[in-house]
C-alpha atoms as a PDB file:
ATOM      1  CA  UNK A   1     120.436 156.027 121.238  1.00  0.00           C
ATOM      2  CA  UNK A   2     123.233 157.712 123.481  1.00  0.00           C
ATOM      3  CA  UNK A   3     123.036 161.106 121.511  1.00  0.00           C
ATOM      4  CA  UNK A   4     120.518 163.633 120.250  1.00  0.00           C
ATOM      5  CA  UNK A   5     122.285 163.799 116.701  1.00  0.00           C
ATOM      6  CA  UNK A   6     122.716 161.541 114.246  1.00  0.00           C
ATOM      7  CA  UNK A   7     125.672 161.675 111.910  1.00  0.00           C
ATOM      8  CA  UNK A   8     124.398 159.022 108.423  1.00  0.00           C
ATOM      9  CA  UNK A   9     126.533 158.017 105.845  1.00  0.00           C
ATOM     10  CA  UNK A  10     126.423 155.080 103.709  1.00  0.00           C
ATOM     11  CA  UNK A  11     127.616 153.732 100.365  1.00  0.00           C
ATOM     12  CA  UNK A  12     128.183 150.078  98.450  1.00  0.00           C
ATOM     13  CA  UNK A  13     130.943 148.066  99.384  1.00  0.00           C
ATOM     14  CA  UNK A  14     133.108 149.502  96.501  1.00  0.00           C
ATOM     15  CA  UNK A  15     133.699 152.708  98.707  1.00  0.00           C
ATOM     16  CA  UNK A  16     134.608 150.791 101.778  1.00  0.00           C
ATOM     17  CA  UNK A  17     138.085 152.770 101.785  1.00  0.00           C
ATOM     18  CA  UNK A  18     136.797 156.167 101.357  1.00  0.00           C
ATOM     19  CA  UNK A  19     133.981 155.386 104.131  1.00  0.00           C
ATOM     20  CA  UNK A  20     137.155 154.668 106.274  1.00  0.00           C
ATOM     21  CA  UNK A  21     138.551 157.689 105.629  1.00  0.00           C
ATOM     22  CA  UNK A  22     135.593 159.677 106.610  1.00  0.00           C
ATOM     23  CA  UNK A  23     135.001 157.476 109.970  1.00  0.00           C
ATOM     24  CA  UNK A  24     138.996 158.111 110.924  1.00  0.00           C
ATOM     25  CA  UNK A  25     138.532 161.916 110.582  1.00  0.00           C
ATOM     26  CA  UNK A  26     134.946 161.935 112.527  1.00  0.00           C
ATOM     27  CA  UNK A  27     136.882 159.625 115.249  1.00  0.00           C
ATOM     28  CA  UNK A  28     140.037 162.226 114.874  1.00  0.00           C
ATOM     29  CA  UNK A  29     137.843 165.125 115.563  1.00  0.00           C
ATOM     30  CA  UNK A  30     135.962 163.819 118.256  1.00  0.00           C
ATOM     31  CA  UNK A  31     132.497 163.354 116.539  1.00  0.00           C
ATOM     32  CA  UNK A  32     132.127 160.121 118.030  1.00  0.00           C
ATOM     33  CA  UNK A  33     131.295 161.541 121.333  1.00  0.00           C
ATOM     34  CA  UNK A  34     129.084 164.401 119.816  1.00  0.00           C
ATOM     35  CA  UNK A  35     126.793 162.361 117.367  1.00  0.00           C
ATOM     36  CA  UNK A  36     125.321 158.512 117.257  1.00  0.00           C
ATOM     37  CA  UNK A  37     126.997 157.325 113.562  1.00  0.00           C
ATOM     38  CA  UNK A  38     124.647 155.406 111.487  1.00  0.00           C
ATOM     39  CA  UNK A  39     126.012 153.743 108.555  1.00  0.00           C
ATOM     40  CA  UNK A  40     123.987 152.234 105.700  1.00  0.00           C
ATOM     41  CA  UNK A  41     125.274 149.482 104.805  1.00  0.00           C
ATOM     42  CA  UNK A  42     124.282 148.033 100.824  1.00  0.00           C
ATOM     43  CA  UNK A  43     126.742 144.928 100.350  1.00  0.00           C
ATOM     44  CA  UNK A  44     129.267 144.794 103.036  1.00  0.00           C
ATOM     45  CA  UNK A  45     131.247 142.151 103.312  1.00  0.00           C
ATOM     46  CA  UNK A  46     131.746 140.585 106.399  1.00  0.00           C
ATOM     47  CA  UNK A  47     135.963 141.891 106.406  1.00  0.00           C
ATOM     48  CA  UNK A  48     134.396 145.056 105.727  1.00  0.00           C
ATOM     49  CA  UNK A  49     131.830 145.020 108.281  1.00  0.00           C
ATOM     50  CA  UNK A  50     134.634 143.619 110.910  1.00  0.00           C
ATOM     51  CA  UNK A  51     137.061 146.932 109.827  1.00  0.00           C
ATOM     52  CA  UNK A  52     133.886 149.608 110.241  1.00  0.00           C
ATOM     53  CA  UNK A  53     133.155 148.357 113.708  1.00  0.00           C
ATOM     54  CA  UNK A  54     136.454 149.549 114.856  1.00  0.00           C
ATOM     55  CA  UNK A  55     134.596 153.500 114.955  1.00  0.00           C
ATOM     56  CA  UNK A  56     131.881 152.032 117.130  1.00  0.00           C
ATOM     57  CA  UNK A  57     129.274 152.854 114.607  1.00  0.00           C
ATOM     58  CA  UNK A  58     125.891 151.473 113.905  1.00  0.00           C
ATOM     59  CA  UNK A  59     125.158 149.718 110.941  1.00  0.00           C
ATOM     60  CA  UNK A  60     122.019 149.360 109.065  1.00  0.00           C
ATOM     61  CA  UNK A  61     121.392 147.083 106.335  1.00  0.00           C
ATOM     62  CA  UNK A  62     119.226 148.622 103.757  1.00  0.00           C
ATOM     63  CA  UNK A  63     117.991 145.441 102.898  1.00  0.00           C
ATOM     64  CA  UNK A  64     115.906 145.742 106.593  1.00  0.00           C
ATOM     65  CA  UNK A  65     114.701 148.946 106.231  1.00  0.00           C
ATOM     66  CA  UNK A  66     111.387 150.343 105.178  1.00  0.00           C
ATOM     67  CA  UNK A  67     111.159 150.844 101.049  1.00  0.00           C
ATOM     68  CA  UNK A  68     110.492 154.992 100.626  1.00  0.00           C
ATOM     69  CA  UNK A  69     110.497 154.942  96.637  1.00  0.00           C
ATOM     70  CA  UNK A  70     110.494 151.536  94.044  1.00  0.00           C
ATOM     71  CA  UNK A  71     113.594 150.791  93.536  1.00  0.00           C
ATOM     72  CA  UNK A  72     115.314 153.036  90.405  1.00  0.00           C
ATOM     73  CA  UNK A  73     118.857 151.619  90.415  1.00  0.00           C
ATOM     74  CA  UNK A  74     119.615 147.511  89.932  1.00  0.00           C
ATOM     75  CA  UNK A  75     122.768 147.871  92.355  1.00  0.00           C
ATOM     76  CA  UNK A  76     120.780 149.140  95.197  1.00  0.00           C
ATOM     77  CA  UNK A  77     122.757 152.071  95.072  1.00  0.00           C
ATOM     78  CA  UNK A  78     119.767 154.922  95.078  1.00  0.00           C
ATOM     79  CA  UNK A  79     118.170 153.893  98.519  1.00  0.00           C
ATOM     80  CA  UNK A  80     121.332 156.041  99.964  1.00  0.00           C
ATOM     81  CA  UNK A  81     119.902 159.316  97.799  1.00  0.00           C
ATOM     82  CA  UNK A  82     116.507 158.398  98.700  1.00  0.00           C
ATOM     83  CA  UNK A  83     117.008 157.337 102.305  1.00  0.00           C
ATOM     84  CA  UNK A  84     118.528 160.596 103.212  1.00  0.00           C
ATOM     85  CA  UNK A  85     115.076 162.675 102.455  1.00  0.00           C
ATOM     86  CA  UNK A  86     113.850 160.432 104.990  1.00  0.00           C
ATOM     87  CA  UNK A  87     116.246 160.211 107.830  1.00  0.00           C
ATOM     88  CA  UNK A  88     113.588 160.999 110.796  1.00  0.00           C
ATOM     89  CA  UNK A  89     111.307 158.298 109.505  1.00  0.00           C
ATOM     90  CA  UNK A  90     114.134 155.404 109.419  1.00  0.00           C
ATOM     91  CA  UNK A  91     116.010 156.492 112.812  1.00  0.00           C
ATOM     92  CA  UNK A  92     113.207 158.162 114.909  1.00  0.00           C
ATOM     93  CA  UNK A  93     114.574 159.624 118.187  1.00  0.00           C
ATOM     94  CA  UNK A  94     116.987 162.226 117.034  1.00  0.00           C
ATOM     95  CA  UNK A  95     116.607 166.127 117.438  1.00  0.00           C
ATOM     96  CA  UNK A  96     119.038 166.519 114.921  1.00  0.00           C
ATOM     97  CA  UNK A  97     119.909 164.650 111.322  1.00  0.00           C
ATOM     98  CA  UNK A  98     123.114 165.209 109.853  1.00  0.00           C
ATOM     99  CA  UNK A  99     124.211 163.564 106.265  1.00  0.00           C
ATOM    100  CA  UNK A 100     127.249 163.272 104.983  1.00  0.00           C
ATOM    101  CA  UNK A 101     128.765 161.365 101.789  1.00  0.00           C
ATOM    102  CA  UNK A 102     131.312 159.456 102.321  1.00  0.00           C
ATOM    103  CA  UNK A 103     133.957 161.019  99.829  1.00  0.00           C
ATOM    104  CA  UNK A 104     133.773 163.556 102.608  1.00  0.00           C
ATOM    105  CA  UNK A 105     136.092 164.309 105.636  1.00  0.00           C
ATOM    106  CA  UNK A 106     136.504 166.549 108.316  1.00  0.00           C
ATOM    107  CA  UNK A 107     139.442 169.059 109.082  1.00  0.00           C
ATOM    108  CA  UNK A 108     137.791 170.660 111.638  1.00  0.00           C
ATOM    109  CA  UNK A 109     134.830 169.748 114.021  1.00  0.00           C
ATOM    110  CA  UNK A 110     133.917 173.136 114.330  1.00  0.00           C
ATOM    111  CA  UNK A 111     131.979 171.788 110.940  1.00  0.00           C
ATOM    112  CA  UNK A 112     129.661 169.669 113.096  1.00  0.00           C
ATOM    113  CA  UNK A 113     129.046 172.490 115.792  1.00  0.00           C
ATOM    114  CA  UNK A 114     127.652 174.799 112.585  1.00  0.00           C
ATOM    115  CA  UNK A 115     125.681 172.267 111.462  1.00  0.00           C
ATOM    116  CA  UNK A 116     123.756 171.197 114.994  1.00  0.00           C
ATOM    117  CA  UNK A 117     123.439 175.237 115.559  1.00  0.00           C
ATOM    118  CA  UNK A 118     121.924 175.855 111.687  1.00  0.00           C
ATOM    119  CA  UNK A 119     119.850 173.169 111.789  1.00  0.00           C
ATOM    120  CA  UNK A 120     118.297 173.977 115.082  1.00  0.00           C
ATOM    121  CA  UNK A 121     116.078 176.779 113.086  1.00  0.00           C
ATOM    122  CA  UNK A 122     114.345 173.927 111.637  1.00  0.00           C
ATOM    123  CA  UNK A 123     115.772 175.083 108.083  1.00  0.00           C
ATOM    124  CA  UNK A 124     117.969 172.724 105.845  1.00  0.00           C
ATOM    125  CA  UNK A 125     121.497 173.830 106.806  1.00  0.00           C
ATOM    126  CA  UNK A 126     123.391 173.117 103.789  1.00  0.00           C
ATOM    127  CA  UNK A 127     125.935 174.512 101.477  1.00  0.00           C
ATOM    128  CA  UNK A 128     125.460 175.957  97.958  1.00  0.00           C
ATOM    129  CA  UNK A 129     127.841 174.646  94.974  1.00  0.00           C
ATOM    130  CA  UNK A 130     128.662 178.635  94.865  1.00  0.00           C
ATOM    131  CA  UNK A 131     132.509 180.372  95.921  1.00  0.00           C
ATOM    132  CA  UNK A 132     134.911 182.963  94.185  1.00  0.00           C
ATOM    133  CA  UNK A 133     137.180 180.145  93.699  1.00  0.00           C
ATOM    134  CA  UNK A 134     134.672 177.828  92.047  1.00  0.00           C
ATOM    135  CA  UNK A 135     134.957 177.441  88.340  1.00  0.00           C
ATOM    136  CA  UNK A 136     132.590 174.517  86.481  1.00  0.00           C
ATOM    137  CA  UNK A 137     133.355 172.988  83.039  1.00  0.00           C
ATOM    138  CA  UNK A 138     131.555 173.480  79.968  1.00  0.00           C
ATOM    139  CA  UNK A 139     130.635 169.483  80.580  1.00  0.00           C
ATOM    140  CA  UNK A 140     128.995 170.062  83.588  1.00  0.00           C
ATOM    141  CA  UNK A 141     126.682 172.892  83.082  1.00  0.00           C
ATOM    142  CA  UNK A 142     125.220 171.304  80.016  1.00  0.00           C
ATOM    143  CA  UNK A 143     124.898 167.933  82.211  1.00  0.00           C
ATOM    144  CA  UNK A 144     122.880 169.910  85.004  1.00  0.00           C
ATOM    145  CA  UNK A 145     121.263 171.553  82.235  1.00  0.00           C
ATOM    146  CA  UNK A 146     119.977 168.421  80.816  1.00  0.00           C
ATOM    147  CA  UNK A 147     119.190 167.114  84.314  1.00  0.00           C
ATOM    148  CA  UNK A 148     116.884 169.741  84.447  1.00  0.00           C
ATOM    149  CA  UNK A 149     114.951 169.467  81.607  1.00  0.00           C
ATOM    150  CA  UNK A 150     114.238 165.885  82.433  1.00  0.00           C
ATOM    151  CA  UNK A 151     112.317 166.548  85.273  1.00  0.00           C
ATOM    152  CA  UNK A 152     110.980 170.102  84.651  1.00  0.00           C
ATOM    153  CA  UNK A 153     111.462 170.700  81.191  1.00  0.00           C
ATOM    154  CA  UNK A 154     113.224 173.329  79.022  1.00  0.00           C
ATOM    155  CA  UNK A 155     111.552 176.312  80.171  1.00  0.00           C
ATOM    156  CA  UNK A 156     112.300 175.891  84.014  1.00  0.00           C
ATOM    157  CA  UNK A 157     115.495 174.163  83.755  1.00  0.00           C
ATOM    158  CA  UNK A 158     117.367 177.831  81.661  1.00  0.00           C
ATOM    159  CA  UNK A 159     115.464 179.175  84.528  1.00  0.00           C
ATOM    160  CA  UNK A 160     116.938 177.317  87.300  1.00  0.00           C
ATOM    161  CA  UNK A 161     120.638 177.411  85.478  1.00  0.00           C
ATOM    162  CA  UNK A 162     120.277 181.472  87.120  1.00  0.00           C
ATOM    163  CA  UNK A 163     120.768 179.776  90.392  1.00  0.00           C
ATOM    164  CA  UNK A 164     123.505 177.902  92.387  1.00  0.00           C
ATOM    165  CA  UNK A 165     122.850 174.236  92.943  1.00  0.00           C
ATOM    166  CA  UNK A 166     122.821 172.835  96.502  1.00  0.00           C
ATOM    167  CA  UNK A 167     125.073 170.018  97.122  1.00  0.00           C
ATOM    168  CA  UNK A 168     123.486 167.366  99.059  1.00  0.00           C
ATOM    169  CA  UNK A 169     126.341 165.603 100.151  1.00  0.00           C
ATOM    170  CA  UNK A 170     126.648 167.890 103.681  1.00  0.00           C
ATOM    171  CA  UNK A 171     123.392 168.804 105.157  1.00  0.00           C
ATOM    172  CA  UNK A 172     121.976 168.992 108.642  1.00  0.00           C
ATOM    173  CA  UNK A 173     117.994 169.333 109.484  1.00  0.00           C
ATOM    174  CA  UNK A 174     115.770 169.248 112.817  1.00  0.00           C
ATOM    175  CA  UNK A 175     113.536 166.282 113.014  1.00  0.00           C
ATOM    176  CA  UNK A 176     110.640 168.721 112.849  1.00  0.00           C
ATOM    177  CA  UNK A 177     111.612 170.816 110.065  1.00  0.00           C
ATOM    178  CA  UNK A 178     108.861 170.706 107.228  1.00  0.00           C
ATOM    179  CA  UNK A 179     111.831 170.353 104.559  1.00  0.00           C
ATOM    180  CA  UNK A 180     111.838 166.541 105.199  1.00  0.00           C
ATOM    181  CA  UNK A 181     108.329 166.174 103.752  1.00  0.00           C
ATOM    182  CA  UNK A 182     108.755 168.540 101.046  1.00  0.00           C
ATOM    183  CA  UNK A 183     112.066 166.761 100.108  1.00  0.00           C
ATOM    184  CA  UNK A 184     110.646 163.806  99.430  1.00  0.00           C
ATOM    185  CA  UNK A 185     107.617 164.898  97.781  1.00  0.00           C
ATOM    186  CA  UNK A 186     109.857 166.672  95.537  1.00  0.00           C
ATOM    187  CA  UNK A 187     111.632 163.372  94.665  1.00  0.00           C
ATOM    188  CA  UNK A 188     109.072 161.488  94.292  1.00  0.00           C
ATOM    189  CA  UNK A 189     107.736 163.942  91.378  1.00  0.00           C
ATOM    190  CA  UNK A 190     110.707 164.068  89.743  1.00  0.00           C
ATOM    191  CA  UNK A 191     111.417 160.306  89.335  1.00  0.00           C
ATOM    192  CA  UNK A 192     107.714 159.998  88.468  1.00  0.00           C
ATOM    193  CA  UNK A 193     109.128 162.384  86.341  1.00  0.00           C
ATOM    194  CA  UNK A 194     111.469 160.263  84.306  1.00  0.00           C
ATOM    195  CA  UNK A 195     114.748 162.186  86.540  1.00  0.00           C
ATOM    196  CA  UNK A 196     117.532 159.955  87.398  1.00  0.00           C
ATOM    197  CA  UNK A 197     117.946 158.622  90.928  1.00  0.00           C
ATOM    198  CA  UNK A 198     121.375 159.505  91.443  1.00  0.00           C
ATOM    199  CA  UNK A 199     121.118 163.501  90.413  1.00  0.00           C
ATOM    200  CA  UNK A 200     117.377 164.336  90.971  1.00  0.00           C
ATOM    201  CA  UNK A 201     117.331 164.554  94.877  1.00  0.00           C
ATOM    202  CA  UNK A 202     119.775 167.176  94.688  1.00  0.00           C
ATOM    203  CA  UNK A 203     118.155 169.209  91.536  1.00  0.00           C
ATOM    204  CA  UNK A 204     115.090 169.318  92.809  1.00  0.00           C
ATOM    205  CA  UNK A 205     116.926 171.466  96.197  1.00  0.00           C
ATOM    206  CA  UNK A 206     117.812 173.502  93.706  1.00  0.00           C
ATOM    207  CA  UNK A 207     114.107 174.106  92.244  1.00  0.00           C
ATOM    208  CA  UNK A 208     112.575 174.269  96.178  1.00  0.00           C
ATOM    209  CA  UNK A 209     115.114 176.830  96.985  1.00  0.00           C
ATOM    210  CA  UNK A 210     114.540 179.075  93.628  1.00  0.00           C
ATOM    211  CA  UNK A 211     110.695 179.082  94.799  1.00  0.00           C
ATOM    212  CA  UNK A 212     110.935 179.479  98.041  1.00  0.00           C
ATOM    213  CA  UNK A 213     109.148 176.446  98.821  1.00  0.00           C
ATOM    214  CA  UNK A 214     111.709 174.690 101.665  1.00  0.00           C
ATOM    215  CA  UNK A 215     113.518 176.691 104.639  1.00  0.00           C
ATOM    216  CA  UNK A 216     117.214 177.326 103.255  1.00  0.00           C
ATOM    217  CA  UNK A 217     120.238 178.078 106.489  1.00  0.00           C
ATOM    218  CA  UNK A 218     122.800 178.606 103.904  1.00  0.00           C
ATOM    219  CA  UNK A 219     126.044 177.383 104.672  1.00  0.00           C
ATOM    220  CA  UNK A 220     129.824 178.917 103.735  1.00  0.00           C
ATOM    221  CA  UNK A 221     131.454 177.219 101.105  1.00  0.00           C
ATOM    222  CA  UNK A 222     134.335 175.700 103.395  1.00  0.00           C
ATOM    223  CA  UNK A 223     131.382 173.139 105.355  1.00  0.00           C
ATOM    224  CA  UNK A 224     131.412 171.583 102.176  1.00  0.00           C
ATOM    225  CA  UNK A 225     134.247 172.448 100.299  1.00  0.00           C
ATOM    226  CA  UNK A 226     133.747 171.112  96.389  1.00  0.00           C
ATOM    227  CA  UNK A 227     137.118 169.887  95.876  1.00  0.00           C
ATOM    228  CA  UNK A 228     137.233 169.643  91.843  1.00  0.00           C
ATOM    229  CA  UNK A 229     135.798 173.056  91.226  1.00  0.00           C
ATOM    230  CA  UNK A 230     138.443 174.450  93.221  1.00  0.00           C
ATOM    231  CA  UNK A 231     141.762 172.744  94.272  1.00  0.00           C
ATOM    232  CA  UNK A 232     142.732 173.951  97.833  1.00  0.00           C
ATOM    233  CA  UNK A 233     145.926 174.643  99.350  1.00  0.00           C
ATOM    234  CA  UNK A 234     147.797 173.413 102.160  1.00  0.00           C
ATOM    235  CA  UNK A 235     149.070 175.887 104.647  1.00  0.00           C
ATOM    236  CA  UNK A 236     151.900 174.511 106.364  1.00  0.00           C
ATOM    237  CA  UNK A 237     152.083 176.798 109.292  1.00  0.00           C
ATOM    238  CA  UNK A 238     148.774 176.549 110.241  1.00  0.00           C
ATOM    239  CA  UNK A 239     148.921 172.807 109.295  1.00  0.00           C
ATOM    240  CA  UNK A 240     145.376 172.709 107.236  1.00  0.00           C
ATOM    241  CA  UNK A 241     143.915 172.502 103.643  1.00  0.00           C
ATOM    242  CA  UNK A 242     143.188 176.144 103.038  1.00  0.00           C
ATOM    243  CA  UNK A 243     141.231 178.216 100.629  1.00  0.00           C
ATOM    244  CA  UNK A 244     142.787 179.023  97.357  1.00  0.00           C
ATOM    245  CA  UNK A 245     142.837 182.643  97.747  1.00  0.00           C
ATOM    246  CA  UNK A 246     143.564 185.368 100.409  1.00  0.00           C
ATOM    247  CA  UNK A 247     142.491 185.279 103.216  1.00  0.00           C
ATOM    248  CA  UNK A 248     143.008 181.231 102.655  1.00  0.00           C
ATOM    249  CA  UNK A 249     139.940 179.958 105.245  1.00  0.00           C
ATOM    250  CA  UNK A 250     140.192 176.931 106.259  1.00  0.00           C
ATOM    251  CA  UNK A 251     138.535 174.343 104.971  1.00  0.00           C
ATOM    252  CA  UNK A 252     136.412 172.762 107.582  1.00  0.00           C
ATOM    253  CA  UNK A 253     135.067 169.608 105.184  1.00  0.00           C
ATOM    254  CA  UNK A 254     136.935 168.388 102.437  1.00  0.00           C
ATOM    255  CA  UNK A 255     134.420 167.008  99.465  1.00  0.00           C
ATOM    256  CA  UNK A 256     136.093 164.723  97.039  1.00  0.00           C
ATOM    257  CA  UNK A 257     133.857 165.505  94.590  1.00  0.00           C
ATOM    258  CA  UNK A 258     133.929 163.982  90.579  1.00  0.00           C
ATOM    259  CA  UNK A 259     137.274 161.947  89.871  1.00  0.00           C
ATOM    260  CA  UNK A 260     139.278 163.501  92.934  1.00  0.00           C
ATOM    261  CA  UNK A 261     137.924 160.000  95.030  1.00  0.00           C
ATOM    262  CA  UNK A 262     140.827 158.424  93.017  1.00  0.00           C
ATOM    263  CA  UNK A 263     143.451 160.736  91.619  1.00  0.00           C
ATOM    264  CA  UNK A 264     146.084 162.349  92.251  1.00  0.00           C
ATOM    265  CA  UNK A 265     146.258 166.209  92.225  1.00  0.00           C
ATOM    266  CA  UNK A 266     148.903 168.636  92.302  1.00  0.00           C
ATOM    267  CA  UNK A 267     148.487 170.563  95.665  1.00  0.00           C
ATOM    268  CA  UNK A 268     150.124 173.983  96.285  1.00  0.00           C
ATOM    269  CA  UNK A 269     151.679 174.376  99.172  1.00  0.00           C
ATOM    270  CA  UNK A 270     151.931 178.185 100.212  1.00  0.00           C
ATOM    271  CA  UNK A 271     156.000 177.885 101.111  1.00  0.00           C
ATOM    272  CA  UNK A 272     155.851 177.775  97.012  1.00  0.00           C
ATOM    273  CA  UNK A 273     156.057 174.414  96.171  1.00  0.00           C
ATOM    274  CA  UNK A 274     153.645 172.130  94.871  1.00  0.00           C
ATOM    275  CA  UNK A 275     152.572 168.314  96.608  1.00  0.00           C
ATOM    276  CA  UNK A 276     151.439 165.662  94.112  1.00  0.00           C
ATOM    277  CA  UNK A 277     148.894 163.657  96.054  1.00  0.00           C
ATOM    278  CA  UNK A 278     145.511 162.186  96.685  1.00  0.00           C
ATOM    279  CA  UNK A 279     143.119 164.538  98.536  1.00  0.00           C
ATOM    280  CA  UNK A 280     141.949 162.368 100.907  1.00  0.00           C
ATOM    281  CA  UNK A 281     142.318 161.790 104.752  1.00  0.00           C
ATOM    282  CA  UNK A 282     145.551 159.550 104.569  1.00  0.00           C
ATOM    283  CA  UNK A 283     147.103 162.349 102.685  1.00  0.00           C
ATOM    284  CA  UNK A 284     146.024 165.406 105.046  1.00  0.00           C
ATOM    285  CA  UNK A 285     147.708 162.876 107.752  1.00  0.00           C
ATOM    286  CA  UNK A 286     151.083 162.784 106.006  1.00  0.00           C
ATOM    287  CA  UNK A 287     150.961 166.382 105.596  1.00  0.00           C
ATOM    288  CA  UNK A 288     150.538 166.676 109.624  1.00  0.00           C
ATOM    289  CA  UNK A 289     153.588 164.830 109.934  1.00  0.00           C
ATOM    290  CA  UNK A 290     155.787 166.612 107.585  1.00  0.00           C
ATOM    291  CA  UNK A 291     158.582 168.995 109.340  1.00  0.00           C
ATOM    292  CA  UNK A 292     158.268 171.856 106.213  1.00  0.00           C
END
């Protein structure tokens, strides 16, 4: 351990470009120097594993670590959901635990600096799925809606539609912050519950936050920017991925959130015209380099 913070990410072997992505923008912004990067690593192959090492990061098989819950998914794929209510426990030694998915990639490290500082209250410094910009689908409410009701039923879950979920794809906590233990406790009910692996850890955020019952730092919208339920815009004079409206902040994380891991999008650019193009790392790269 060279570093008081941890930076974890981690994902199966299908998202080995993405996870790229996200390690070349942490490298980029100088986060290697900042933060000790853990990477959980489900099915790597060993071409894979040779291309990650490149970032100097420190991989972690889940297969050798502790089990927190039984396992819920037959890919393996829920020990990353699970494992990150438990980050002190598996890497003990850190002040400071910071998660990130890895559709996720930084524009600015000024991200990282908010998170170290928020988390330091010993609150769960993370962003709400909440922005003037943000617009959901029809399809999604009734999905979180339904997500709900599986683990708390119909009364609480019209109850807890009132309130903005958490995403749980950017976070940050102190090592001795209570939320870790009332995180997983939380989980624990809910897949006891009959919730689903993949979306309970988040919902039940949502439920600890609408009782009160886990320290909240909220965080603005651009440390986790929600890329499919608001396309940003690229500011060529200041040469970033902005905000959709005035005053256009800058986005500090980029979230490619839903289908945006793959597809293209149409990207206004504020000279007028419009880009056609992923949004991913490689792309805000390109953009650098462009003259216009």
């Amino acid at each position: 351990m060279s570093s008081k913070v941890a930076l974890v990410t981690g994902c199966d072997k299908r998202y080995t470009p993405l996870l790229l992505g996200f390690l070349e923008s942490v490298r980029d912004a100088g986060t290697l120097e900042a933060c000790d990067v853990i990477v959980f690593d489900i099915d790597f192959t060993e071409s894979q594993i040779a291309l990650l090492r490149q970032f100097d990061v420190r991989m972690r098989k889940t297969s050798d670590l502790p089990t927190i819950f039984s396992p819920a998914d037959p890919l393996g794929r829920d020990v990353v959901v699970s494992y990150r209510t438990a980050l002190p426990e598996l890497f003990p030694g850190y002040e400071i635990y910071i998660y990130m998915d890895v559709d996720v990639w930084l524009q600015d490290a000024g991200a990282i600096s908010i998170l170290i500082t928020a988390a330091g209250s010993r609150s769960l410094a993370i962003a709400f799925e909440f922005d003037r910009a943000y617009r959901f689908k029809e399809s999604e409410l009734a999905w979180t809606q339904r997500n709900y009701e599986s683990i708390f039923g119909p009364a609480r879950a019209q109850e807890l539609m009132r309130y903005p979920p958490l995403n749980s794809g950017v976070f940050a906590m102190h090592a001795d912050s209570p939320g870790w233990a009332i995180w997983r406790e939380a989980y624990r009910r809910a897949l006891d519950a009959g919730g689903h692996w993949f979306a309970s850890g988040q919902a039940v955020l949502t439920d600890l936050h609408a009782r009160r019952a886990i320290p909240i730092h909220p965080l603005p919208s651009v440390c986790n920017w929600t890329a499919h339920l608001a396309l940003p815009a690229w500011d060529g004079r200041r040469r970033a991925f902005v905000t959709p409206f005035y005053p256009r902040e800058k986005i500090l994380v980029m979230h490619q959130t839903d289908d945006l891991k793959i597809r293209s999008v149409p990207i206004a650019v504020t000279n007028g015209r419009v880009v056609n193009a992923p949004l991913s790392y490689r792309t805000y790269k390109k953009l650098l380099a462009r003259d216009d």
